[in-house]
Protein backbone atom coordinates (compact mmCIF):
# COMPACT_ATOMS: atom_id res chain seq x y z
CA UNK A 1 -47.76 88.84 -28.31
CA UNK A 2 -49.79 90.66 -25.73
CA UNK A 3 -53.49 89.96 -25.17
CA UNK A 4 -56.44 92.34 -23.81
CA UNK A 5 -55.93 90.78 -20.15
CA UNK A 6 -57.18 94.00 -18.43
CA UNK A 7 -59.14 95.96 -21.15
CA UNK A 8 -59.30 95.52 -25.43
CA UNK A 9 -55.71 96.24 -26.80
CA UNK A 10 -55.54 98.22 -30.21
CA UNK A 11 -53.60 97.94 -32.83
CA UNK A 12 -53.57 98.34 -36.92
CA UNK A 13 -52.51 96.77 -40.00
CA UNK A 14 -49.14 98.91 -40.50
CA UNK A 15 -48.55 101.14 -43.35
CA UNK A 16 -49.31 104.63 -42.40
CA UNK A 17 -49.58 108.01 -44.69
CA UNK A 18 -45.85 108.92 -45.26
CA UNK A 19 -44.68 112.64 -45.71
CA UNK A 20 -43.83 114.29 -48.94
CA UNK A 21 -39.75 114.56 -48.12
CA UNK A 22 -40.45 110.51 -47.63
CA UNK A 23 -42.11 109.86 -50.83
CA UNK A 24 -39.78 111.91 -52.58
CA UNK A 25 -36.98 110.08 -51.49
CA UNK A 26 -38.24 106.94 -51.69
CA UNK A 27 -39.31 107.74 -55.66
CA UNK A 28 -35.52 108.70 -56.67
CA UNK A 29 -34.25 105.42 -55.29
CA UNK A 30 -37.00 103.76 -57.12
CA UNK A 31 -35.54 105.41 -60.27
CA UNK A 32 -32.37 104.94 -59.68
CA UNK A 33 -31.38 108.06 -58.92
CA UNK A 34 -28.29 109.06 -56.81
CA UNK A 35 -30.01 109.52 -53.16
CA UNK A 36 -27.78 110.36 -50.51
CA UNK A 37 -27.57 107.73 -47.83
CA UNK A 38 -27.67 109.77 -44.49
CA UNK A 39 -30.13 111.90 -46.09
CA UNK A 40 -32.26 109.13 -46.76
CA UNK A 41 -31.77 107.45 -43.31
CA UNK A 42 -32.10 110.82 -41.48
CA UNK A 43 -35.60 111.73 -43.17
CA UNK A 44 -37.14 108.17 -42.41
CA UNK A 45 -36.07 108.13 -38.89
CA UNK A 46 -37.29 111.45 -38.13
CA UNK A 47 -40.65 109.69 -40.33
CA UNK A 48 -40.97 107.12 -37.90
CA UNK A 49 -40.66 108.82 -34.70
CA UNK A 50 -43.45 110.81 -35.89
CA UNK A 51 -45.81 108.34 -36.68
CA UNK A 52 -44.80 106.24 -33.65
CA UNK A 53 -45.64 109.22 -31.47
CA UNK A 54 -49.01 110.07 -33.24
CA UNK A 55 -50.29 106.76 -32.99
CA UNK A 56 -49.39 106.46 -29.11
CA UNK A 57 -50.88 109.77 -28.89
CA UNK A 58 -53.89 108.32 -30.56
CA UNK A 59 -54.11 105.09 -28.05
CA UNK A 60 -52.58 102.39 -30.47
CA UNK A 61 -51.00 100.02 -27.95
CA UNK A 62 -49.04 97.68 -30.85
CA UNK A 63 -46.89 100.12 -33.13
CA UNK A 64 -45.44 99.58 -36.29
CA UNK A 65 -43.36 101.75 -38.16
CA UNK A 66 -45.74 102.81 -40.56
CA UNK A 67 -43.80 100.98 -43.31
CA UNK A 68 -42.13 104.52 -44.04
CA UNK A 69 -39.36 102.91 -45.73
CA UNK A 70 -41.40 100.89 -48.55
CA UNK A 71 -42.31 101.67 -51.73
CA UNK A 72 -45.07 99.08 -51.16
CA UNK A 73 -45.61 95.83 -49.00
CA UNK A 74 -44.58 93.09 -51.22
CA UNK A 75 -42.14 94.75 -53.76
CA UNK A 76 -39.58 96.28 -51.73
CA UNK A 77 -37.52 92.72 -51.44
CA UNK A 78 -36.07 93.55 -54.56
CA UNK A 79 -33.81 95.94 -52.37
CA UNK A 80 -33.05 92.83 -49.78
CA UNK A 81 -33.20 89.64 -52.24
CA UNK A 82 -31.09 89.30 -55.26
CA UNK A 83 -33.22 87.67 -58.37
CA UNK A 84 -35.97 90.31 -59.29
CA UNK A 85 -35.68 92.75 -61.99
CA UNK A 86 -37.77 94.56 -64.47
CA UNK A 87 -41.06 94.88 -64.53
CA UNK A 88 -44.28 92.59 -64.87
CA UNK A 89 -47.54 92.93 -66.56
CA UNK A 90 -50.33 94.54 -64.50
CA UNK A 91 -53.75 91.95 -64.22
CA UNK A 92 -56.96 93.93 -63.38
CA UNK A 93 -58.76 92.89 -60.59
CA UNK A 94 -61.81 90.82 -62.23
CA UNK A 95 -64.62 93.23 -60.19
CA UNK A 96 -63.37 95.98 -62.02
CA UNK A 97 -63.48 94.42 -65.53
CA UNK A 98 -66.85 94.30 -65.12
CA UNK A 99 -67.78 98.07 -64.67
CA UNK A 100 -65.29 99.52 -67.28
CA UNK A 101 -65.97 103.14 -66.48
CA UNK A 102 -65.38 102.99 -62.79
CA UNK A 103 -61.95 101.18 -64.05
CA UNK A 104 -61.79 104.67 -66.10
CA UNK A 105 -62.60 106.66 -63.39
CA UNK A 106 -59.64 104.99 -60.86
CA UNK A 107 -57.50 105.36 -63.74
CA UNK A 108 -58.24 108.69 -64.71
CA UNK A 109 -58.43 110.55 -61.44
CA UNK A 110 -54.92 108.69 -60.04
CA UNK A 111 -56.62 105.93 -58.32
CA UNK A 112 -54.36 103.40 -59.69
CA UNK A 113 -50.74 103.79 -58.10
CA UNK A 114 -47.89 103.43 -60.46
CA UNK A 115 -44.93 101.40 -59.13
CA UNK A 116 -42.24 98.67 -60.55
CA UNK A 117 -43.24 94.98 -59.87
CA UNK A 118 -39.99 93.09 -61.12
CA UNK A 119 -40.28 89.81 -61.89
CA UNK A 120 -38.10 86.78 -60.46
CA UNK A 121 -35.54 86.69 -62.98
CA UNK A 122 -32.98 84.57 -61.06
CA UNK A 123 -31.85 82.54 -58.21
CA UNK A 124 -33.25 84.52 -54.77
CA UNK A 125 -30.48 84.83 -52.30
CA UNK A 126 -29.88 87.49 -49.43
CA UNK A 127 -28.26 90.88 -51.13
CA UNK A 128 -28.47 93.06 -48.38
CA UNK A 129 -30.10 92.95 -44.69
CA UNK A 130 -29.00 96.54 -43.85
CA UNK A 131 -32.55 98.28 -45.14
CA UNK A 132 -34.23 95.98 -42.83
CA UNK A 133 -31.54 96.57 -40.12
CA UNK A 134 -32.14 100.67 -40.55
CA UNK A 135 -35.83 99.89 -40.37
CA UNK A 136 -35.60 97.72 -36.96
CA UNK A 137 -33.47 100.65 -35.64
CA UNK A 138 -35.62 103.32 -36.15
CA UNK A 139 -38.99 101.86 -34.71
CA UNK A 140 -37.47 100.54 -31.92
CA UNK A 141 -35.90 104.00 -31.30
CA UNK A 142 -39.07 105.76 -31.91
CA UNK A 143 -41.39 103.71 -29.69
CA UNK A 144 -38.66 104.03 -26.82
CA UNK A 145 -38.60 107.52 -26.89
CA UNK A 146 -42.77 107.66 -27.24
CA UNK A 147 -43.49 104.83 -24.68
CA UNK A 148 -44.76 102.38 -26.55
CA UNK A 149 -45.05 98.72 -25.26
CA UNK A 150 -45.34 96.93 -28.07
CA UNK A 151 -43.95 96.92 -32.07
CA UNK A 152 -44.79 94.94 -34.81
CA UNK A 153 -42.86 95.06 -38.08
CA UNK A 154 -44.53 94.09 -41.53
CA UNK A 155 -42.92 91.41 -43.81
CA UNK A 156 -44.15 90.00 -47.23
CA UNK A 157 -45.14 86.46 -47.05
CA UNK A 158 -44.16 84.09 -49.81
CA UNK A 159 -47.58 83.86 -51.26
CA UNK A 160 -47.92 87.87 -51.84
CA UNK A 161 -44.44 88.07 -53.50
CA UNK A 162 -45.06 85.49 -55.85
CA UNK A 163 -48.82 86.88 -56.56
CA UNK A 164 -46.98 90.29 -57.54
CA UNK A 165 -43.85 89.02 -58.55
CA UNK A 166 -44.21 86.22 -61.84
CA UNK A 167 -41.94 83.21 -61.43
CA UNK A 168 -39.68 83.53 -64.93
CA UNK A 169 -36.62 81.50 -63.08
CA UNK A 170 -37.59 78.57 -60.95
CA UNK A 171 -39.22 75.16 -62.61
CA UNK A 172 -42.05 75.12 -60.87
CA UNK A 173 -44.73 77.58 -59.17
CA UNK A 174 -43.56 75.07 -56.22
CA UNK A 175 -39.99 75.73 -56.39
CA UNK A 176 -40.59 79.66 -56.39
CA UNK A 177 -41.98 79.39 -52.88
CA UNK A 178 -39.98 77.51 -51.57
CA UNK A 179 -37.40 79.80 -52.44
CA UNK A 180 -39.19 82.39 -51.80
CA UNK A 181 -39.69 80.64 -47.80
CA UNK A 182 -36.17 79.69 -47.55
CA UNK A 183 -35.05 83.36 -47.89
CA UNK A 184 -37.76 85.17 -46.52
CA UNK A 185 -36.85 83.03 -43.71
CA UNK A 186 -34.19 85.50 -43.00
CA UNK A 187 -36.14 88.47 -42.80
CA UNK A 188 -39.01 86.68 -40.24
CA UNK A 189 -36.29 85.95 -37.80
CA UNK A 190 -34.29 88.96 -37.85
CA UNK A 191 -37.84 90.73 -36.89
CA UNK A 192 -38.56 88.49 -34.30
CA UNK A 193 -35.08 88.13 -32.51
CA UNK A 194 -35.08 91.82 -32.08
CA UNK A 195 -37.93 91.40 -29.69
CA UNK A 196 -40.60 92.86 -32.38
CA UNK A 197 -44.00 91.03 -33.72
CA UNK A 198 -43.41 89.61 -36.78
CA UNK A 199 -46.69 90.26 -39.05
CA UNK A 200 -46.92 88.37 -42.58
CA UNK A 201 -48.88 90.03 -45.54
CA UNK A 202 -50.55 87.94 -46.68
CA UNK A 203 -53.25 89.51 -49.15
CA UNK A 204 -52.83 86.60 -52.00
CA UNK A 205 -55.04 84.54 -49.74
CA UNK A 206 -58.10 86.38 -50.08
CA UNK A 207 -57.25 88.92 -53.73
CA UNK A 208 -55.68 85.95 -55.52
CA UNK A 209 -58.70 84.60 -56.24
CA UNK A 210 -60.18 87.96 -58.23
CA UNK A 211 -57.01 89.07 -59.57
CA UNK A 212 -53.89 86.98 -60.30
CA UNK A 213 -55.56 83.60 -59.96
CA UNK A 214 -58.68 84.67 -61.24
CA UNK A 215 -58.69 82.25 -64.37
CA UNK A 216 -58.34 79.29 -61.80
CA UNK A 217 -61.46 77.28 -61.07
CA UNK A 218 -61.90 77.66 -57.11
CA UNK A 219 -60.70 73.57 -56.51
CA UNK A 220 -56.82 74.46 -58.30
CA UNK A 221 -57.34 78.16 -56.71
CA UNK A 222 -57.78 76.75 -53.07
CA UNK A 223 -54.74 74.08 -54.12
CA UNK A 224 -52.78 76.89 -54.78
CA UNK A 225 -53.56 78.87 -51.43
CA UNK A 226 -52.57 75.93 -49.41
CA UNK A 227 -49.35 75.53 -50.91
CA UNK A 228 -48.88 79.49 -49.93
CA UNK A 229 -49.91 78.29 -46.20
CA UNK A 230 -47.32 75.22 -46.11
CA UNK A 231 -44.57 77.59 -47.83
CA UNK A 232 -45.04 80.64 -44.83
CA UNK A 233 -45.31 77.65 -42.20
CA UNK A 234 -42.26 76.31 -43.61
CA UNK A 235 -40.69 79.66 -43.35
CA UNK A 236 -41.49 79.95 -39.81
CA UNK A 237 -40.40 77.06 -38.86
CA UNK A 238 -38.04 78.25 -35.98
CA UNK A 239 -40.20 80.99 -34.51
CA UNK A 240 -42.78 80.45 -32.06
CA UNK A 241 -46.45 81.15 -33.14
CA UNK A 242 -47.37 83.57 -30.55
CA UNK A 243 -44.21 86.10 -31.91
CA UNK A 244 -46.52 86.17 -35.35
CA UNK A 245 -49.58 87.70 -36.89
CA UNK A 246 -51.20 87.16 -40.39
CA UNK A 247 -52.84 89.37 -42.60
CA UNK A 248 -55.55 88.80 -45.05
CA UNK A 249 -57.59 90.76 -46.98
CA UNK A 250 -59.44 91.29 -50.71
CA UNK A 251 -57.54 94.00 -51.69
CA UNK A 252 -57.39 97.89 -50.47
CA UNK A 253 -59.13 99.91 -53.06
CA UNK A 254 -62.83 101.04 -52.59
CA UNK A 255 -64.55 99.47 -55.75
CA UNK A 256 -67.55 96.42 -56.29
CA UNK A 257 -65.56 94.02 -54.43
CA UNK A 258 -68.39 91.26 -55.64
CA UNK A 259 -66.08 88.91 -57.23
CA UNK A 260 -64.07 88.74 -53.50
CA UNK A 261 -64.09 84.72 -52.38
CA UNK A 262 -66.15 84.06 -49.60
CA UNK A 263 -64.06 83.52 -46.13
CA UNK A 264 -66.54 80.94 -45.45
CA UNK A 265 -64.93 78.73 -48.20
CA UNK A 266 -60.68 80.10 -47.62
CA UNK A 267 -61.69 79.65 -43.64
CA UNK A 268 -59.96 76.00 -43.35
CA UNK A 269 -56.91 76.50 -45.42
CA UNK A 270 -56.73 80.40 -43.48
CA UNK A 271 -56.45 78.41 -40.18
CA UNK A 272 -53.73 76.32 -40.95
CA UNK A 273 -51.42 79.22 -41.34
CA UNK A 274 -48.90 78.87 -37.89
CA UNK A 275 -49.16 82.87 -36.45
CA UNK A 276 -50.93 82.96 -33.50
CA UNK A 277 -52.48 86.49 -34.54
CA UNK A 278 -54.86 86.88 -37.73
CA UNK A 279 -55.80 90.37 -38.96
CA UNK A 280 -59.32 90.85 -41.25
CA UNK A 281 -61.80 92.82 -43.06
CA UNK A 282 -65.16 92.91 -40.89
CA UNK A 283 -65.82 96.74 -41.65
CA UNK A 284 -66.28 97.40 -45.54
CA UNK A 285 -69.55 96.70 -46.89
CA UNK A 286 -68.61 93.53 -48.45
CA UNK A 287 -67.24 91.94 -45.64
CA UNK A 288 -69.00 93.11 -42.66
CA UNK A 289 -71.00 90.38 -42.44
CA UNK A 290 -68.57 87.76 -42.23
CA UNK A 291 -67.93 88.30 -38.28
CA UNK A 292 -70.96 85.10 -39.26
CA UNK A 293 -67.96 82.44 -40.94
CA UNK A 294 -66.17 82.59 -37.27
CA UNK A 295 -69.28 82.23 -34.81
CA UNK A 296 -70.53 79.59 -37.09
CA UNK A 297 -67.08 77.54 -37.73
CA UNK A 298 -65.28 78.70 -34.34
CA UNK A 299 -64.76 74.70 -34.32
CA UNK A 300 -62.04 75.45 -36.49
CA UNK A 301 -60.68 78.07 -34.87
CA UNK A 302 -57.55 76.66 -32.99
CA UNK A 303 -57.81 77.42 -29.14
CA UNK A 304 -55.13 79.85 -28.94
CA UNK A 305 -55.70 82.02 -32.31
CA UNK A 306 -55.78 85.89 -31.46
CA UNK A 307 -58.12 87.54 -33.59
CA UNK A 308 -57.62 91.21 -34.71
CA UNK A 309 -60.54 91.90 -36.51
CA UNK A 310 -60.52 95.63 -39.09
CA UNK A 311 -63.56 97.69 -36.45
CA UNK A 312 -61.69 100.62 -39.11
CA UNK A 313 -62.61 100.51 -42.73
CA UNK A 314 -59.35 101.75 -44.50
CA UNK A 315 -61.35 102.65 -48.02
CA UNK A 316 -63.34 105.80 -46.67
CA UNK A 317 -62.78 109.15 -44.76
CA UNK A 318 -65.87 108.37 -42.73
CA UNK A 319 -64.90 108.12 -38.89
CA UNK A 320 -66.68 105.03 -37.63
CA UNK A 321 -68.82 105.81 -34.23
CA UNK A 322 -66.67 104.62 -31.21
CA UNK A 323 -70.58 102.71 -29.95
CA UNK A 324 -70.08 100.58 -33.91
CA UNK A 325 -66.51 100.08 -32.87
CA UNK A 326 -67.70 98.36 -29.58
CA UNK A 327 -70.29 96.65 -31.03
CA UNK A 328 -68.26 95.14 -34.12
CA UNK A 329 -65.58 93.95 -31.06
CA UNK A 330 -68.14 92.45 -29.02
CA UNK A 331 -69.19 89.93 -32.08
CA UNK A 332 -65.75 88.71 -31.70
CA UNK A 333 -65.79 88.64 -28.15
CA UNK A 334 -68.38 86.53 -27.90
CA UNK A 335 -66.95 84.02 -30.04
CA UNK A 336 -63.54 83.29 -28.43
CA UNK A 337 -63.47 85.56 -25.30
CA UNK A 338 -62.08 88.82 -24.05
CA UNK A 339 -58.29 88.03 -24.10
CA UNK A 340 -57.94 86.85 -27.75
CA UNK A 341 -59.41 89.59 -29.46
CA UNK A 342 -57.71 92.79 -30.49
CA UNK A 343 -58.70 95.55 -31.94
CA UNK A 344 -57.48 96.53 -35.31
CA UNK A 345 -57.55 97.78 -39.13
CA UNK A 346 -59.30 96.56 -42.54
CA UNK A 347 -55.92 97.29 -44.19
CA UNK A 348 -53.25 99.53 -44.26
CA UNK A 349 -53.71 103.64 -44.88
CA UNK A 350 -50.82 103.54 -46.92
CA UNK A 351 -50.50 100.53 -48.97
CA UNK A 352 -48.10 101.77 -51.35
CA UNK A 353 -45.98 105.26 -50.95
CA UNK A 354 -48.32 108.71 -51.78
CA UNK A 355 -50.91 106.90 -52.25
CA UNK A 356 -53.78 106.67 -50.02
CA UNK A 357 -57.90 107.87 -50.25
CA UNK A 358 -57.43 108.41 -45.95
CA UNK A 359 -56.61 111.89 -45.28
CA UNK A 360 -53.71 111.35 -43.16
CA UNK A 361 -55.19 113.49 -40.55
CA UNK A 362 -58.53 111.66 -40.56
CA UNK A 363 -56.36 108.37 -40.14
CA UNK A 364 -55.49 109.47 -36.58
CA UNK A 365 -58.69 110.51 -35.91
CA UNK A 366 -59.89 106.98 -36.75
CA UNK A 367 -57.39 105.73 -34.55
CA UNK A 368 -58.86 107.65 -31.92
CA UNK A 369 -62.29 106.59 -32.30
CA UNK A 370 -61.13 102.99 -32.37
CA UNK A 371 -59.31 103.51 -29.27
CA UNK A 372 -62.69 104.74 -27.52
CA UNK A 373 -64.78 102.05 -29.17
CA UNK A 374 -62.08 99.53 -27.06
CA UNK A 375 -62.81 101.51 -24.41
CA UNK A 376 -66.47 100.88 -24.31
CA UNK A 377 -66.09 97.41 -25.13
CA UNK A 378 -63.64 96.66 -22.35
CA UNK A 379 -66.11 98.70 -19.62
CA UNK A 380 -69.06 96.00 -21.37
CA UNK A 381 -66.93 92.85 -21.05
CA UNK A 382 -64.01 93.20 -18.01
């Protein structure tokens, strides 16, 4: 993984606005429709050579491929892993239970993106690698041809599958993930070995607690986080640490957010998690102030975690000041130094396919603005 040796690196959390022709196709296949193959591969690679070059062009210096390919960023192992099928109940996030007609509102005006979320139905086994294979292939194409240095690639971790994907096969919560690891396992070091950053997704740690889990008491909520930690450790238990980076986060919909679990009390379970790299929410109004949890625990921090806090809220189509960019990086800074800080996203600008409250243009616009907030903060601190 690089570090900001000579000046603040920037990079994002990965999914990116994807083009109608991409939604489109990825929509059929959803349905089961009869897409046809080169078609399908033609239109995402062309996708991802476009988003590759627009976020070069906008100074990201670690790429992804903008998860073009994905219906979403936990459910698409359905198409790699046999044993899901069907469909699962959807559980409201417990903020918005209390304030009914916002919950309306979402609903009403297409806030609320409609998508499958089978349910483990059977043993979980590797069906087919070639998706992934097509996806590796086309980033790595794409950032050749528009000079970026560095990829990462996005991968469910086995916490987030099993938060959107009920367990109605294994014995035991227990014995999901560690099926769930033992596959996965796959998928991490396929990533990896073709010279790309592995990044987990790991959103179950932080919107478990309000949504899924949210009938847990916080003790058997915090047990059950720490067995998703030990199950993506266990999963990564041939790569190196500094070849990963974790993402957590409450959930990517602008709404109260007031039911979110404090970081201050996920912090020590959070750091156990191997990747070197962790990716957070420091922008949005609820969790702005938590840049607090790592100057006041930074005891906890292990010495050679990279942190890549969001200085871009992913919620709202303001642009954020390049100066409140700087200044939200220099918190960090000043906590564990220059090198192991990165700049990067709240969440993703397009968490599930055609859906997203970004205007894709203002997306790259953000990007820009964080890359000049870097910028200042590397002239302030190198």
């Amino acid at each position: 993984m690089r570090l900001s040796t000579d000046r603040i690196l920037t990079t994002h959390v990965g999914s990116l606005p994807r083009n109608q022709a991409v939604v489109d196709l990825i929509f059929a296949q959803e349905k089961g429709e009869a897409v046809d193959a080169a078609q399908f591969g033609e239109t995402m690679a062309s996708a991802v050579e476009e988003v590759v070059c627009r976020q070069v062009a906008a100074g990201i210096d670690v790429v992804s491929d903008g998860e073009m390919s994905k219906i979403s960023y936990a459910t698409y192992i359905k198409d790699r892993f046999t044993g899901f099928d069907g469909d699962s109940p959807r559980r409201t996030p417990a903020d918005l239970l209390e304030f009914p007609s916002f919950m309306k509102k979402l609903s009403s005006g297409g806030g609320t993106p409609t998508y499958r979320r089978p349910c483990c139905v059977g043993p979980i086994r590797v069906k087919s690698m070639q998706p992934l294979n097509d996806d590796i292939a086309h980033v790595k194409a794409a950032a050749s041809k528009a000079g970026a240095e560095e990829i990462f690639m996005n991968s469910a971790s086995p916490g987030v599958i099993a938060l959107f994907q009920p367990n109605q096969h294994y014995a035991t919560e227990d014995a999901y993930l560690e099926a769930l690891a033992e596959a996965m396992a796959h998928e991490y070091k396929q990533i990896v070995d073709a010279g790309i950053i592995l990044q987990l997704d790991s959103p179950d740690l932080g919107l478990g607690r309000h949504m899924m889990y949210r009938d847990l008491d916080e003790a058997a909520y915090l047990n059950r986080i720490e067995k998703h930690v030990e199950a993506l450790n266990a999963a990564l238990h041939t790569i190196p640490a500094d070849r990963v980076r974790m993402h957590v986060c409450w959930g990517n919909y602008e709404g109260p957010h007031h039911k979110d679990i404090a970081l201050e009390t996920i912090f020590p379970i959070v750091m156990k998690a191997k990747p070197q790299g962790l990716l957070f929410e420091t922008s949005n109004p609820r969790h702005a102030h938590e840049w607090e949890v790592f100057r006041d625990l930074k005891r906890m921090i292990p010495d050679d975690k990279v942190l890549i806090p969001g200085v871009l809220d992913s919620t709202t189509n303001f642009i954020e000041h390049p100066r409140l960019v700087a200044q939200r990086l220099g918190r960090f800074i000043e906590i564990v130094g220059r090198e192991r800080v990165i700049a990067g996203t709240d969440c993703g600008f397009g968490t599930f396919a055609g859906f997203g409250v970004v205007d894709p243009e203002i997306v790259y616009a953000k990007f820009e603005a964080m890359r000049d907030g870097a910028a200042l903060a590397s002239k302030a601190y190198f």
